[in-house]
Protein backbone atom coordinates (compact mmCIF):
# COMPACT_ATOMS: atom_id res chain seq x y z
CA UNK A 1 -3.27 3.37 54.99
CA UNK A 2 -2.73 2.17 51.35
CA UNK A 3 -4.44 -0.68 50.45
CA UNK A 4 -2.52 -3.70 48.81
CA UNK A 5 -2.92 -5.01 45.69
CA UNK A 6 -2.00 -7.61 43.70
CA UNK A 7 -0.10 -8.45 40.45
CA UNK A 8 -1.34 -12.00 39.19
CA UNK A 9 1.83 -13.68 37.48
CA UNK A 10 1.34 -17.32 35.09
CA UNK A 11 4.29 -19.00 33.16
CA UNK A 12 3.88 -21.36 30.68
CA UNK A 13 6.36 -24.41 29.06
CA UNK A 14 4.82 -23.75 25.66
CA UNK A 15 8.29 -25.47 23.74
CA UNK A 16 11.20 -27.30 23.86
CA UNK A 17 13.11 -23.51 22.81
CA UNK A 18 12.27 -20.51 21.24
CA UNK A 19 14.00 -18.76 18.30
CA UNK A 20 14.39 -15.31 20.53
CA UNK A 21 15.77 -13.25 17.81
CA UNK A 22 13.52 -13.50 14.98
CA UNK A 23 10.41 -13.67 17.87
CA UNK A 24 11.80 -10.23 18.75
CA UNK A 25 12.34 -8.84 15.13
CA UNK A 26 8.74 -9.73 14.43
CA UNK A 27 6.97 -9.18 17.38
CA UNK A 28 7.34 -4.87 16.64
CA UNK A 29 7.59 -4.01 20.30
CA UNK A 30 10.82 -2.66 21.74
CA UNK A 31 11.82 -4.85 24.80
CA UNK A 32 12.20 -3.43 28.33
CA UNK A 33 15.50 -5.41 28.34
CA UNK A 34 16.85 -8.43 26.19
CA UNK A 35 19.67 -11.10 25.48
CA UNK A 36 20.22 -13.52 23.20
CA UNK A 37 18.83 -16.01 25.55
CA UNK A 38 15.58 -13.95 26.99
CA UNK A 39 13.76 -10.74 25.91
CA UNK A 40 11.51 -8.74 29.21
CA UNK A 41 8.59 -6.90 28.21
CA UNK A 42 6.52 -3.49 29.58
CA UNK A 43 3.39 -2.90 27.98
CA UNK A 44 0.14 -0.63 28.28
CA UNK A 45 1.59 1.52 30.31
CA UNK A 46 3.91 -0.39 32.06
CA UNK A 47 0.66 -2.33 33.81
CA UNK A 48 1.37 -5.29 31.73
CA UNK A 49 4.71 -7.75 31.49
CA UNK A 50 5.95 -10.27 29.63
CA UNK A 51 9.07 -12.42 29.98
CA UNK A 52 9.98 -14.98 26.97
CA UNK A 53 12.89 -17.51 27.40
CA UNK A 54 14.60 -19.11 25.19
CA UNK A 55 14.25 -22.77 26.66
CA UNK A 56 10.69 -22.36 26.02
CA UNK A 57 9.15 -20.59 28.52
CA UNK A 58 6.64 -17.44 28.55
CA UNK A 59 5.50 -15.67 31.62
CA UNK A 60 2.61 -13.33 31.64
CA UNK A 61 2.08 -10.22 34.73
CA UNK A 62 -1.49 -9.10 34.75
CA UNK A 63 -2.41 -10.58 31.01
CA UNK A 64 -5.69 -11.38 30.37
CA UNK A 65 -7.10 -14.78 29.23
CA UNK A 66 -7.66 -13.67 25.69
CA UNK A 67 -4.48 -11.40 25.44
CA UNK A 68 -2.57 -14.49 26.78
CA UNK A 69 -3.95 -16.67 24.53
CA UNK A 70 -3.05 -14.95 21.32
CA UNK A 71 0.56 -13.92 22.24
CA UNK A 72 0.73 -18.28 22.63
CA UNK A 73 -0.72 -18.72 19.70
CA UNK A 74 1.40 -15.96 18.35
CA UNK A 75 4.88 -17.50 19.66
CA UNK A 76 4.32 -21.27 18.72
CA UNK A 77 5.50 -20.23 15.40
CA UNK A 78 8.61 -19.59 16.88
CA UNK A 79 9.25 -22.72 18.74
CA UNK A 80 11.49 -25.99 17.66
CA UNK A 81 9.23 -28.17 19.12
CA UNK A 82 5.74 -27.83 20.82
CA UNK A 83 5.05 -28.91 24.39
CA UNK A 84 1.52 -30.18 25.14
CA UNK A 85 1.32 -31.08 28.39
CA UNK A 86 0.13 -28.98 31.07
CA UNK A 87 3.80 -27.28 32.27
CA UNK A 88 1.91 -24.20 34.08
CA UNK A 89 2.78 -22.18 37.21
CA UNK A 90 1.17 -19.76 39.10
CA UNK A 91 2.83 -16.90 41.54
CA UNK A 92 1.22 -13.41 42.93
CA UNK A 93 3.19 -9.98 43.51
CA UNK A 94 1.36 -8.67 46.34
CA UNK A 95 2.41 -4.36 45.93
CA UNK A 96 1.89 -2.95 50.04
CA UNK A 97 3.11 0.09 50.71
CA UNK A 98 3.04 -0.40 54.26
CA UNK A 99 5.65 -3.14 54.49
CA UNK A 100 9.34 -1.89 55.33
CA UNK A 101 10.69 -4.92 53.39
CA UNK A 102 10.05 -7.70 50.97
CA UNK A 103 8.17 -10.80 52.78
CA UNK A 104 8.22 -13.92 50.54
CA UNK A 105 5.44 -16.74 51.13
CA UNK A 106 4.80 -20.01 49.35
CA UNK A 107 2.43 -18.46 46.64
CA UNK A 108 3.01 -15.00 46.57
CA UNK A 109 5.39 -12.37 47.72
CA UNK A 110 4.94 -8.72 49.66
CA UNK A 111 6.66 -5.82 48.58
CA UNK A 112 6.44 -2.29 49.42
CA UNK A 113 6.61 -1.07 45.64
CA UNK A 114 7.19 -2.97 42.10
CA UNK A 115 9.22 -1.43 39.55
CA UNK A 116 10.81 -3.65 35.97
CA UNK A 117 13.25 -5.15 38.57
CA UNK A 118 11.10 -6.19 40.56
CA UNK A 119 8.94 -7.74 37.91
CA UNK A 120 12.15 -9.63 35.97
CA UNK A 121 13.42 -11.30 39.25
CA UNK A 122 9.57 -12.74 40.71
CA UNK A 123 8.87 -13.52 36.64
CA UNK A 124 12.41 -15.35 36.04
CA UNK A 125 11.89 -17.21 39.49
CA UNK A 126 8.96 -18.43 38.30
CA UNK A 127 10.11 -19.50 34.34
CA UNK A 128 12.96 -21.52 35.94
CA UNK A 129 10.27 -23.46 38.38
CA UNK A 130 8.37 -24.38 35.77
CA UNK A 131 10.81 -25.52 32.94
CA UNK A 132 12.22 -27.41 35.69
CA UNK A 133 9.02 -29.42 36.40
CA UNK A 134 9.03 -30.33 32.14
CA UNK A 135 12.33 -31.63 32.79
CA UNK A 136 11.93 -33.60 36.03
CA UNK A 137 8.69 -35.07 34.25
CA UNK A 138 11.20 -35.85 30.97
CA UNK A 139 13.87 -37.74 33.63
CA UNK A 140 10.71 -39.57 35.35
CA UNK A 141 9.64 -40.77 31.70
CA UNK A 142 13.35 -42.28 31.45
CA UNK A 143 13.60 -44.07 34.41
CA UNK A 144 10.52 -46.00 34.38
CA UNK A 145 11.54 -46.47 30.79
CA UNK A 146 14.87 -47.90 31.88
CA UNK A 147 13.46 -49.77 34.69
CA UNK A 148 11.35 -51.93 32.97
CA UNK A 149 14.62 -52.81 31.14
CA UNK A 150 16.19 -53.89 34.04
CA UNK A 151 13.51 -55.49 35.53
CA UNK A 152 13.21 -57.61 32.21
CA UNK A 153 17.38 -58.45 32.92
CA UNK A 154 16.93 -59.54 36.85
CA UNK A 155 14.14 -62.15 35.61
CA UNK A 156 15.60 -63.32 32.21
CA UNK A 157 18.76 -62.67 31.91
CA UNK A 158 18.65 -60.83 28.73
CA UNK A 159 17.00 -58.10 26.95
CA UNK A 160 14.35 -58.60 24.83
CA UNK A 161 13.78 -55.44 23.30
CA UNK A 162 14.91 -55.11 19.52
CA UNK A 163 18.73 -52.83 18.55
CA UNK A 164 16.36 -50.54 16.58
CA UNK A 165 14.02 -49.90 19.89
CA UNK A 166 16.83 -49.34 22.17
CA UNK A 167 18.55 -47.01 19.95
CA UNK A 168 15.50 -44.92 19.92
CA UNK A 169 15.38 -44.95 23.73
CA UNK A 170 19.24 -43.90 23.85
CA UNK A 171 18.69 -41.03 21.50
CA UNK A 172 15.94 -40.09 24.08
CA UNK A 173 18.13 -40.28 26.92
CA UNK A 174 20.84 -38.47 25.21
CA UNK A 175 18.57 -35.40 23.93
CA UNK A 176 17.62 -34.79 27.39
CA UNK A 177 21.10 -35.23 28.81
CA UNK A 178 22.94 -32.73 26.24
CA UNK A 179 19.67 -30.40 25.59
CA UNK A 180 21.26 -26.94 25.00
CA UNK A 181 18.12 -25.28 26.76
CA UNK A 182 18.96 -27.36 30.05
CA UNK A 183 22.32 -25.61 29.64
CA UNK A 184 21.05 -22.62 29.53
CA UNK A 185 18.69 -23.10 32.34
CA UNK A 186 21.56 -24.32 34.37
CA UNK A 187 23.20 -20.91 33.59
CA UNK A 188 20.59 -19.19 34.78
CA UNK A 189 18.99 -20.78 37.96
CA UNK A 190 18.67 -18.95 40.86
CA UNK A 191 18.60 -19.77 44.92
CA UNK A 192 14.76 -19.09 44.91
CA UNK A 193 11.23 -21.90 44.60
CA UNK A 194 14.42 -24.34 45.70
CA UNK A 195 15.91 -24.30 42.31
CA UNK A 196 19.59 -24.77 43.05
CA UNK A 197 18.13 -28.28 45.04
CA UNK A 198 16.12 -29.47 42.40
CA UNK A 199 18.03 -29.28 39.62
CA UNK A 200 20.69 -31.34 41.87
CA UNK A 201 17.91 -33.66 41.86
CA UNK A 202 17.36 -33.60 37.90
CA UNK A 203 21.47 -34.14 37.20
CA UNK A 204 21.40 -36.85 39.69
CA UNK A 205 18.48 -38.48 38.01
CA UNK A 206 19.84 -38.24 34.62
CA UNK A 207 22.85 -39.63 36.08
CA UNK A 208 21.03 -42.44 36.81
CA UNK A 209 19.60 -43.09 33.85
CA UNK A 210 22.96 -42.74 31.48
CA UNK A 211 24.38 -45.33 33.65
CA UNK A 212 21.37 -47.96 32.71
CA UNK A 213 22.21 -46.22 29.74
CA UNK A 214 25.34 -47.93 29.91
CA UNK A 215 24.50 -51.12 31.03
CA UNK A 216 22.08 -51.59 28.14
CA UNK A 217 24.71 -50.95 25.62
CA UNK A 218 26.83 -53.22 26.75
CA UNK A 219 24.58 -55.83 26.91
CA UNK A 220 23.29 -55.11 22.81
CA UNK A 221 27.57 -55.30 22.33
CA UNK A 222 27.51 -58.63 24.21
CA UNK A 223 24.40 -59.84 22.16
CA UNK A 224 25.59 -58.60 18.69
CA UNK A 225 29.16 -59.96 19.49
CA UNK A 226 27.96 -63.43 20.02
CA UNK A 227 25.60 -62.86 17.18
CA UNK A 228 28.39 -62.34 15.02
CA UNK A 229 30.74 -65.38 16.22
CA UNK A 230 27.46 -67.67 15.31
CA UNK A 231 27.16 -66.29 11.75
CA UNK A 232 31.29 -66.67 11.19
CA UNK A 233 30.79 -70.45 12.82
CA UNK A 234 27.80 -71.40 10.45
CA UNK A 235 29.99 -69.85 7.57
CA UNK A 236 33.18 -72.26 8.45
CA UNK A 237 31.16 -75.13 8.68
CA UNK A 238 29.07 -74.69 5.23
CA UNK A 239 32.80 -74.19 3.74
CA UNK A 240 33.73 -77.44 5.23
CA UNK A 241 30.51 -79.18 4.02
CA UNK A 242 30.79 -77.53 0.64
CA UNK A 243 34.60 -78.44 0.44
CA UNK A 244 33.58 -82.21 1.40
CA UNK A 245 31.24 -82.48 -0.86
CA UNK A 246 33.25 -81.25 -4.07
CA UNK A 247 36.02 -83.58 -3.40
């Protein structure tokens, strides 16, 4: 009986999105397969892979620490913005001949033979999984942000925090809510690692937070407004006073 072996498989959040095209123009390999949105790899003989999304994601099939480290260093210069926190996911391709059919476990999966297929659909599982943690940390960042707001409103009865602060915090909110590679991630997301439920989980979240975002602009409106009526009362009354005093 043929032994099994394993294919080791590690994806990476590395940015917010990659600039696919010129990566591929420059990178002087022709692609297994590509898109506008994602560009699949063979190399060395088809023993190596390599799967780069555009929402920021890389995923590496038997790559070696120092191979894997250049190609990162090679594709931050092709990212909008860098992501430094540790976005990282494991997965194995276990290759045994002597299964009829493909068994899937919690950190690997059994297959009776691997071919490019085979490699895109484990390595694209695995990209989604992991983008999906960046943004469920982003959306976890938002609503503790937003509940200390609220938290400030139950107590007080107002917000303390300054127009120019919570405008930065709504530009956050908003850059998660209408990022183009959640879009695309949306697009692409797949029944498998209990995407489909998760990302449910990650719209309902950000739901959550645009309606605080809500609240919060309303309650700047309500504090500018009356703002305003005090400045047009103080200017009334200094007419008067003026007025009085001239005649």
């Amino acid at each position: 009986m043929e032994k099994a072996n394993f294919i080791k498989i590690e994806a990476i959040q590395i940015a917010e999105a990659f600039n696919i095209k010129k990566l591929r123009a420059d990178f002087g390999v022709e692609p297994h397969s590509s898109s506008p949105s994602e560009i699949f790899y063979t190399l060395t003989n088809k023993k190596r892979h390599l799967y780069i999304f555009d929402y920021g994601v890389v995923v590496f099939a038997n790559y070696s620490t120092v191979k894997k480290k250049e190609f990162i260093e090679f594709v931050k210069d092709y990212a909008s913005t860098n992501v430094y926190l540790d976005f990282f996911e494991e997965y194995r391709i276990e290759i045994d001949a002597n299964i009829p059919k493909v068994i899937i476990k919690n950190d690997y999966v059994s297959v009776p033979y691997v071919d490019a297929s085979v490699m895109k659909i484990v390595m694209l599982n695995i990209a989604q999984s992991v983008a999906l943690d960046y943004y469920e940390a982003l959306t976890d960042d938002l609503i503790t942000s937003s509940r200390i707001y609220i938290q400030e409103l139950e107590q007080r009865g107002k917000l303390s925090v300054s127009k120019k602060n919570l405008l930065k915090y709504i530009g956050k909110v908003l850059n998660v809510k209408n990022s183009e590679e959640l879009n695309l991630l949306n697009r692409h997301l797949k029944a498998n690692f209990d995407i489909n439920p998760r990302f449910r989980d990650l719209d309902y979240r950000l739901d959550i937070v645009e309606d605080n975002l809500k609240l919060f602009t309303d309650v700047l409106n309500v504090r500018e407004s009356s703002r305003l009526e005090w400045i047009v009362i103080i200017l009334i009354f200094l007419e008067i006073m003026i007025a009085l005093l001239f005649h």
